[in-house]
PDB file of N, CA and C in Angstrom:
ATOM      1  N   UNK A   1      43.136   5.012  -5.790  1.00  0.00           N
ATOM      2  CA  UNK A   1      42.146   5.684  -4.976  1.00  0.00           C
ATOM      3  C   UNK A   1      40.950   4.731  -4.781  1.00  0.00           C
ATOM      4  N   UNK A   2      40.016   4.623  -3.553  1.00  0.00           N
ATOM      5  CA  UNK A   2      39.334   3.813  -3.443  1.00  0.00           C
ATOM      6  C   UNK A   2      38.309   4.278  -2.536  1.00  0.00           C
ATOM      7  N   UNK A   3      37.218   4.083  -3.575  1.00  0.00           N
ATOM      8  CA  UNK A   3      35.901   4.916  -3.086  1.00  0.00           C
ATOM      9  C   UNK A   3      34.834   3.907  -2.846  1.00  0.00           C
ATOM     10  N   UNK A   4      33.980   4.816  -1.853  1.00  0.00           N
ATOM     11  CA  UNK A   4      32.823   4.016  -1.386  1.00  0.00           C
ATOM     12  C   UNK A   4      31.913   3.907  -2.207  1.00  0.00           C
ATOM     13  N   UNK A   5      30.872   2.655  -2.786  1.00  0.00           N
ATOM     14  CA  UNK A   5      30.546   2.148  -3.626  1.00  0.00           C
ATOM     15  C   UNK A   5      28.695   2.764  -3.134  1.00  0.00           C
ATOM     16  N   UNK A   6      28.737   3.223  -1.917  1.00  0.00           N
ATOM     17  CA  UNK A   6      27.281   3.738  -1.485  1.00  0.00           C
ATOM     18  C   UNK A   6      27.066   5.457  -1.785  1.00  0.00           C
ATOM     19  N   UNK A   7      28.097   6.241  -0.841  1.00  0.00           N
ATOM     20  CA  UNK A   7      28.479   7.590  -1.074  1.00  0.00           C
ATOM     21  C   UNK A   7      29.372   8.106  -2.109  1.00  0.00           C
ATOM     22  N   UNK A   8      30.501   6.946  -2.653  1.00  0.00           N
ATOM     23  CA  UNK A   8      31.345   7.624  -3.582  1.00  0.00           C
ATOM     24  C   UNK A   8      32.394   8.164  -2.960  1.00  0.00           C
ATOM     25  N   UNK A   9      32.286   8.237  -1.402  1.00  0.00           N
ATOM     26  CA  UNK A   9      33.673   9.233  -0.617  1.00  0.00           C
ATOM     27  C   UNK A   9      34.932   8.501  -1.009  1.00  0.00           C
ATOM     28  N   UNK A  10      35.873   9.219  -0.513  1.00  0.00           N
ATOM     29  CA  UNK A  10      37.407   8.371  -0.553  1.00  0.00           C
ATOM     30  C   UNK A  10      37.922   7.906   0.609  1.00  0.00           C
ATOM     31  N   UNK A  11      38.137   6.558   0.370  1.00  0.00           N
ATOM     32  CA  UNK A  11      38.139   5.867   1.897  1.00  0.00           C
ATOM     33  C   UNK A  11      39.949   5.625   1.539  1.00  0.00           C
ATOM     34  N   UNK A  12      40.380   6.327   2.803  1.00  0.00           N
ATOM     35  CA  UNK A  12      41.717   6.622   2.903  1.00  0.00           C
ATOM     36  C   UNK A  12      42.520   4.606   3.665  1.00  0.00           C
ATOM     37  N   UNK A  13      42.627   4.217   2.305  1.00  0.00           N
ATOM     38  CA  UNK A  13      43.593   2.913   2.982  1.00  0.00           C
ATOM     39  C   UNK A  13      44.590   2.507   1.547  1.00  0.00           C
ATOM     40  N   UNK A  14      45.649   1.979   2.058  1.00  0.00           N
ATOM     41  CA  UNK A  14      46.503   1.434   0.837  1.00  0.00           C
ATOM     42  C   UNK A  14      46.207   0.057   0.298  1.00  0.00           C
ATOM     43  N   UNK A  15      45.755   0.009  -0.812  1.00  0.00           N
ATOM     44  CA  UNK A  15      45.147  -0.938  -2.215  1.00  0.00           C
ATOM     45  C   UNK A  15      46.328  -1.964  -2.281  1.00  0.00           C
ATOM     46  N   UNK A  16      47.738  -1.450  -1.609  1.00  0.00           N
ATOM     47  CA  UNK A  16      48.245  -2.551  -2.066  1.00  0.00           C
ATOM     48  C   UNK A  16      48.337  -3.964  -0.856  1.00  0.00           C
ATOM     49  N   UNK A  17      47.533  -3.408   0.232  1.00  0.00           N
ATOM     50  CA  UNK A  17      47.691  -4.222   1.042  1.00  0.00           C
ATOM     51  C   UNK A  17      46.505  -4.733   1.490  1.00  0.00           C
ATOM     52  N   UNK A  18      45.713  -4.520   0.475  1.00  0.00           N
ATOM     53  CA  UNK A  18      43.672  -5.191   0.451  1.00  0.00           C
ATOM     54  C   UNK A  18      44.005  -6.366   0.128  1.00  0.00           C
ATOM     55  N   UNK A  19      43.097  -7.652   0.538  1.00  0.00           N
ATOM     56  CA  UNK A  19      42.529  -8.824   0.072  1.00  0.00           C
ATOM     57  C   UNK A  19      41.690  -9.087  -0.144  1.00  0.00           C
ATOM     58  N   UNK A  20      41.664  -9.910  -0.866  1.00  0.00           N
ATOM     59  CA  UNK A  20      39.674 -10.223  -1.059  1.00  0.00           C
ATOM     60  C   UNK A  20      39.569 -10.783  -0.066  1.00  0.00           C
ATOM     61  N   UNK A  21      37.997 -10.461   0.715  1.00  0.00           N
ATOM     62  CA  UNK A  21      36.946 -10.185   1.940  1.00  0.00           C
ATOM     63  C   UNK A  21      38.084  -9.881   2.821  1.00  0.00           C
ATOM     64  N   UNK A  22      38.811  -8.752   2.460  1.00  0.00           N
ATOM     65  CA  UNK A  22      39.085  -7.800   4.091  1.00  0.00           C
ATOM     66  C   UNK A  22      38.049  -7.000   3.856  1.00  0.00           C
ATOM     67  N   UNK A  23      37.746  -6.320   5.427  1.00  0.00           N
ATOM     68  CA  UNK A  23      36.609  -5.656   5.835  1.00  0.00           C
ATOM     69  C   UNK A  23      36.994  -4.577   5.835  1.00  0.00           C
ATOM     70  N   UNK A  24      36.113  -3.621   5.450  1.00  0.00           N
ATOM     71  CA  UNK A  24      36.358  -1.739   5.170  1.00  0.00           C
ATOM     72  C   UNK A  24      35.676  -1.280   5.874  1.00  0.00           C
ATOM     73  N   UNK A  25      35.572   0.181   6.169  1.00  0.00           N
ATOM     74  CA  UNK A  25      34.390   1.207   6.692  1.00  0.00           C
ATOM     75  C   UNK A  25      34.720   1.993   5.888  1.00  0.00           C
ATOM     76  N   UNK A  26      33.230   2.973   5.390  1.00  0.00           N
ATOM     77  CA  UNK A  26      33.651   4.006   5.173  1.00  0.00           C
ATOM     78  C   UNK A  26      33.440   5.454   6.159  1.00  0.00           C
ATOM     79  N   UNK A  27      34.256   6.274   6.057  1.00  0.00           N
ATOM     80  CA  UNK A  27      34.511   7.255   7.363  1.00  0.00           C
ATOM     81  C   UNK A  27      33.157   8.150   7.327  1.00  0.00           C
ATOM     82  N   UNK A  28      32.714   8.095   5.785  1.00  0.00           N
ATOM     83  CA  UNK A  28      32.043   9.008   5.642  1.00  0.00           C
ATOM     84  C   UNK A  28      30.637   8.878   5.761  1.00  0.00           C
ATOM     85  N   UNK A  29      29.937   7.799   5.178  1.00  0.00           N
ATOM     86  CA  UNK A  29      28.195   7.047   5.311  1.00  0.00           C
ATOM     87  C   UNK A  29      28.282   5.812   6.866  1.00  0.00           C
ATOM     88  N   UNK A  30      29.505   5.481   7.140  1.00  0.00           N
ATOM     89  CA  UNK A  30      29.846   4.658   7.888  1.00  0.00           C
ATOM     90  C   UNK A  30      29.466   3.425   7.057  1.00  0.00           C
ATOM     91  N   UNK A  31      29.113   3.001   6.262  1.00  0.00           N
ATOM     92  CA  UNK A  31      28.939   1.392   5.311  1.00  0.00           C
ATOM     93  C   UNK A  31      30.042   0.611   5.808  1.00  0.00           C
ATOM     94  N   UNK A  32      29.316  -0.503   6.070  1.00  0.00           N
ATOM     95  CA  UNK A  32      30.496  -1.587   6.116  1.00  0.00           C
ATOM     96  C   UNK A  32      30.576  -2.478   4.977  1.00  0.00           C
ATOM     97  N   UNK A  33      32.111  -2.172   4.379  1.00  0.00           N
ATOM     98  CA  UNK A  33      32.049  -3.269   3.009  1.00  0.00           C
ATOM     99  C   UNK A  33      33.225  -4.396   2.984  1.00  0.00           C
ATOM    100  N   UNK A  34      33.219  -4.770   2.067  1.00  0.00           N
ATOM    101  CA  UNK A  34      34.185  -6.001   2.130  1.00  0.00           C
ATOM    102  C   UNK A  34      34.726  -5.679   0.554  1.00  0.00           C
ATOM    103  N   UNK A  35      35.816  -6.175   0.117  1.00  0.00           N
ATOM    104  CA  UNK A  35      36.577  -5.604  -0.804  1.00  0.00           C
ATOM    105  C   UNK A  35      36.420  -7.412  -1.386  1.00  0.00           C
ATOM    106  N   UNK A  36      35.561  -7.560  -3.037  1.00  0.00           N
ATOM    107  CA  UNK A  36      35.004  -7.688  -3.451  1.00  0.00           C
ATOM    108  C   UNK A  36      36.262  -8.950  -4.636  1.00  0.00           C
ATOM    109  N   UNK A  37      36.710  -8.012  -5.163  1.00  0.00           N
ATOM    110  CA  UNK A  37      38.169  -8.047  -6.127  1.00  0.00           C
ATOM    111  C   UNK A  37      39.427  -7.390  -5.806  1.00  0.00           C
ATOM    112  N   UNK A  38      40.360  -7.757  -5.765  1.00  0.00           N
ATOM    113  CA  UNK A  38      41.659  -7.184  -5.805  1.00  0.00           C
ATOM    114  C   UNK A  38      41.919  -6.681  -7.211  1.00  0.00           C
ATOM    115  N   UNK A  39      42.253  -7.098  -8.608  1.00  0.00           N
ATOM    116  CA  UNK A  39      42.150  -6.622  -9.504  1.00  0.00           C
ATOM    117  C   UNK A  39      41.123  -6.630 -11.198  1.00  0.00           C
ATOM    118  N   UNK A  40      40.590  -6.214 -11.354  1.00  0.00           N
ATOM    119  CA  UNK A  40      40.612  -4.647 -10.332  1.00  0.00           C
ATOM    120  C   UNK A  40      39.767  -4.361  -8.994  1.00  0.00           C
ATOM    121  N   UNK A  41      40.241  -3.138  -8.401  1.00  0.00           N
ATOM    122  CA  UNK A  41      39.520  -3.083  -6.679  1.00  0.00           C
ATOM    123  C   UNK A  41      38.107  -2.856  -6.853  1.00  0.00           C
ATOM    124  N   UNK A  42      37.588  -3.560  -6.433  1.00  0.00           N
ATOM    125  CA  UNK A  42      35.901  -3.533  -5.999  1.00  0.00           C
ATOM    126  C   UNK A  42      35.547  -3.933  -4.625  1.00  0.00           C
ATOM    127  N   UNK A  43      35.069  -3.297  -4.534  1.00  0.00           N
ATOM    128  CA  UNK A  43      34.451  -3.155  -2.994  1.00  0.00           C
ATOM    129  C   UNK A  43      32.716  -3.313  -3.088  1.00  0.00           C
ATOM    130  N   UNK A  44      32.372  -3.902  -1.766  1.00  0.00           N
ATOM    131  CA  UNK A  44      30.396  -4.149  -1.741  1.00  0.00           C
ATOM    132  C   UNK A  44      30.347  -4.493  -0.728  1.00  0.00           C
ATOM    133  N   UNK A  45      28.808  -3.611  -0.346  1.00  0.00           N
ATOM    134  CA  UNK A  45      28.587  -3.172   0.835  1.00  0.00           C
ATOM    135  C   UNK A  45      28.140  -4.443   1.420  1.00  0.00           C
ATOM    136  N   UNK A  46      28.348  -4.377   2.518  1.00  0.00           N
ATOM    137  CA  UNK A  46      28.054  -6.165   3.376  1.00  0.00           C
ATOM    138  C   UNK A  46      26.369  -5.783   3.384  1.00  0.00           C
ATOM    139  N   UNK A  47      25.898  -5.076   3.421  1.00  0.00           N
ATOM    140  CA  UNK A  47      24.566  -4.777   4.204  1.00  0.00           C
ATOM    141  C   UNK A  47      23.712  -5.710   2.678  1.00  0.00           C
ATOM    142  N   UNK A  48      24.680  -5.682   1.196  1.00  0.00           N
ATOM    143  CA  UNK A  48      24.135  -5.460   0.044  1.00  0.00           C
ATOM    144  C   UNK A  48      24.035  -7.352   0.021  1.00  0.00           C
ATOM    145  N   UNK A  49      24.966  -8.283   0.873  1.00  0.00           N
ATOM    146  CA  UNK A  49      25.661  -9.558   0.871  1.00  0.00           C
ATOM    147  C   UNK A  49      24.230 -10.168   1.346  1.00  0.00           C
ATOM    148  N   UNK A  50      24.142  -9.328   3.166  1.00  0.00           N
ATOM    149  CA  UNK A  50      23.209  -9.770   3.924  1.00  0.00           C
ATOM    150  C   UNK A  50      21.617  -9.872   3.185  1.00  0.00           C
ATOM    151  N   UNK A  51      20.924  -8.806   2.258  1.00  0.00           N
ATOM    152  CA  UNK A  51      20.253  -8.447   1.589  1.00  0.00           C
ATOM    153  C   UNK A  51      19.962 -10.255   0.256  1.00  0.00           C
ATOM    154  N   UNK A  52      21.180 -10.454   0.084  1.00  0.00           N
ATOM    155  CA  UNK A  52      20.983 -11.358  -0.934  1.00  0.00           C
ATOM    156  C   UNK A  52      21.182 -13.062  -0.242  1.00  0.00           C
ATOM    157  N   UNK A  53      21.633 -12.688   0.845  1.00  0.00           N
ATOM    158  CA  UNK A  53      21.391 -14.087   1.156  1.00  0.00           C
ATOM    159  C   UNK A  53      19.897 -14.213   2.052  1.00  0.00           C
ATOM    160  N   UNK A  54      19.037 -13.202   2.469  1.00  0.00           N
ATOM    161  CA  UNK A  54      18.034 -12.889   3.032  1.00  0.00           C
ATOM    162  C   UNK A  54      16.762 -13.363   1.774  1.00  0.00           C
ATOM    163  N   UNK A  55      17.088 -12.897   0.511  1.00  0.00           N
ATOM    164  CA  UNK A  55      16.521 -13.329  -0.965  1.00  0.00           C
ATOM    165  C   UNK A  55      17.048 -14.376  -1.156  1.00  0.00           C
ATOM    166  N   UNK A  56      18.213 -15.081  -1.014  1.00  0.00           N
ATOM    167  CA  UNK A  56      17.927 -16.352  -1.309  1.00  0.00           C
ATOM    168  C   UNK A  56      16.704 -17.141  -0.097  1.00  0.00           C
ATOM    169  N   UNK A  57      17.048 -17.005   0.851  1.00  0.00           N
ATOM    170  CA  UNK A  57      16.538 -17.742   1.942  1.00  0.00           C
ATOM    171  C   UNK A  57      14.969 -17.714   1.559  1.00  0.00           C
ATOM    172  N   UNK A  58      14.697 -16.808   1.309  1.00  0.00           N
ATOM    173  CA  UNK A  58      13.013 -16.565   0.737  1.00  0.00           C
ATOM    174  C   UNK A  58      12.518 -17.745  -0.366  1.00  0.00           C
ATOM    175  N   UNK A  59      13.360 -17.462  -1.025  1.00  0.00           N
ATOM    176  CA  UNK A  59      13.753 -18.230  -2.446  1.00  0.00           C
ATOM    177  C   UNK A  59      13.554 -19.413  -2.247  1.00  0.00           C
ATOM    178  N   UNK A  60      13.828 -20.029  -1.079  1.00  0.00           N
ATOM    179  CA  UNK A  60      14.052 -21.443  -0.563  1.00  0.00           C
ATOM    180  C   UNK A  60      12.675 -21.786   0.016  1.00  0.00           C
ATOM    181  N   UNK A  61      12.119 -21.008   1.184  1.00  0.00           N
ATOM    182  CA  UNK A  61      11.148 -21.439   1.609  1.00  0.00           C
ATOM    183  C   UNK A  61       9.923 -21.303   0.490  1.00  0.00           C
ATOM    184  N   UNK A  62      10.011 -20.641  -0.411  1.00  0.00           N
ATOM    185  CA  UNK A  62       8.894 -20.207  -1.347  1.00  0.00           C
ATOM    186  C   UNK A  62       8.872 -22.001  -1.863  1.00  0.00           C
ATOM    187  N   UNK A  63      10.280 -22.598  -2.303  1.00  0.00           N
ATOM    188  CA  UNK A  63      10.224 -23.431  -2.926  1.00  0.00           C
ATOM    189  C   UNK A  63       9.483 -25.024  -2.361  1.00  0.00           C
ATOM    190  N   UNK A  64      10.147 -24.922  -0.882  1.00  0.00           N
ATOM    191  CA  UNK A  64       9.568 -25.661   0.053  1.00  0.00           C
ATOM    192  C   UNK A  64       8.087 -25.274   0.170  1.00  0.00           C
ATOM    193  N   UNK A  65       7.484 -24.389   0.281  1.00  0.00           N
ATOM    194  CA  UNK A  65       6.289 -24.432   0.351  1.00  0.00           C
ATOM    195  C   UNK A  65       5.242 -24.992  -0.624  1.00  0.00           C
ATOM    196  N   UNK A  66       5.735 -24.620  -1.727  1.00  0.00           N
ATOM    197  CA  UNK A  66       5.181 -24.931  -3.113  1.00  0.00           C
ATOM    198  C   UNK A  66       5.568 -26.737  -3.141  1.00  0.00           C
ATOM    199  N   UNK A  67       6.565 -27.469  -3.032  1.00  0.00           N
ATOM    200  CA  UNK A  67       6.697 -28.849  -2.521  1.00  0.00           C
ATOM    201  C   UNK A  67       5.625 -29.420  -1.655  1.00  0.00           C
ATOM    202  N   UNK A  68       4.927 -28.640  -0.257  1.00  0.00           N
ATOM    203  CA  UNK A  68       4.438 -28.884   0.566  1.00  0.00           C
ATOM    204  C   UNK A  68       2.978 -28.878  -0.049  1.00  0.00           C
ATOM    205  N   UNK A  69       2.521 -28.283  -0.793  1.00  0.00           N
ATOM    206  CA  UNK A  69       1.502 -27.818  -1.728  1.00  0.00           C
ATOM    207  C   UNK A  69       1.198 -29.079  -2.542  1.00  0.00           C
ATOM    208  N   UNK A  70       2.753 -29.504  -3.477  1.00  0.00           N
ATOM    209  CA  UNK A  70       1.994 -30.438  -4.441  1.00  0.00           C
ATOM    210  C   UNK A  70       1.532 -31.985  -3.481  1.00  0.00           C
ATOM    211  N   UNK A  71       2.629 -32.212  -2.455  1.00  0.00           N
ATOM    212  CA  UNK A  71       1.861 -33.280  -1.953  1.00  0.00           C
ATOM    213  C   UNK A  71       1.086 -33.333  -1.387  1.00  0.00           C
ATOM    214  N   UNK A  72       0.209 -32.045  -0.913  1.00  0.00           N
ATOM    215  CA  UNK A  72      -0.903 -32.159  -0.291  1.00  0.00           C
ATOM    216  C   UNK A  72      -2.203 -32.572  -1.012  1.00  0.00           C
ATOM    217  N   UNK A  73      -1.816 -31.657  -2.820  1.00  0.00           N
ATOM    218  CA  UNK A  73      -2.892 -32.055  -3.402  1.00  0.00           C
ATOM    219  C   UNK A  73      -2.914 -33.568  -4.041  1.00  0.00           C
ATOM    220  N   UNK A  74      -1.819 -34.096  -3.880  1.00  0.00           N
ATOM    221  CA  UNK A  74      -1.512 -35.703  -4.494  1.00  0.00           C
ATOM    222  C   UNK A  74      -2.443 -36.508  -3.324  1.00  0.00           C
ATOM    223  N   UNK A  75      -1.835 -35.583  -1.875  1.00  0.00           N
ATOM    224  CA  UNK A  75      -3.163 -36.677  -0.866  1.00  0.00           C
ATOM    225  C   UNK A  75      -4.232 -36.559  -1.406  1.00  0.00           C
ATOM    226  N   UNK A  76      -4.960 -35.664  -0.948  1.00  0.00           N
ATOM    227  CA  UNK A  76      -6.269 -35.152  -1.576  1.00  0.00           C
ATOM    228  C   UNK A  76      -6.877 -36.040  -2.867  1.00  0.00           C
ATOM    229  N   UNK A  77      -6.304 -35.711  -3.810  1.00  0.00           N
ATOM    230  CA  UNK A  77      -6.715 -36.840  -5.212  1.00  0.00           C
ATOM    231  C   UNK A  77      -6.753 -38.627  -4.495  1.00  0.00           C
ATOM    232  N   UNK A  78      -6.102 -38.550  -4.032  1.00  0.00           N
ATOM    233  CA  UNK A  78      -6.290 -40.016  -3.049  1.00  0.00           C
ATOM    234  C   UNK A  78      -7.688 -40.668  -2.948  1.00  0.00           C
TER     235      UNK A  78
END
């Protein structure tokens, strides 16, 4: 049985013919997920994927900025 990881509904498809990152819906919240593990089945919501590569990306410019920072004050001491 294989339930949605947002609502919990039962999303009517056969487990034995999932792969990891085939794409799901569920009928019921409409979530779009991607099936995570084959064994055991885990499923996660894409919206949850987009979310963390959105935090990395942050992650990145925070770091670049803070780079941009120290050599400004290295000019400065100049």
């Amino acid at each position: 049985m294989v339930t949605c990881p947002l609502c919990h509904a039962v999303i009517d498809v056969d487990e034995e013919e999932l792969d990891e990152g085939d794409p799901l819906s569920c009928d019921e919240c409409g979530a779009s997920l991607c099936v995570t593990s084959v064994d055991p089945l885990e499923l996660e919501s894409e919206e949850d994927d987009d979310e963390e590569e959105e935090e990395e990306d942050f992650e990145d410019l925070d770091e670049e900025d803070e780079e941009s920072e120290d050599e400004e004050e290295e000019e400065e001491t100049w």
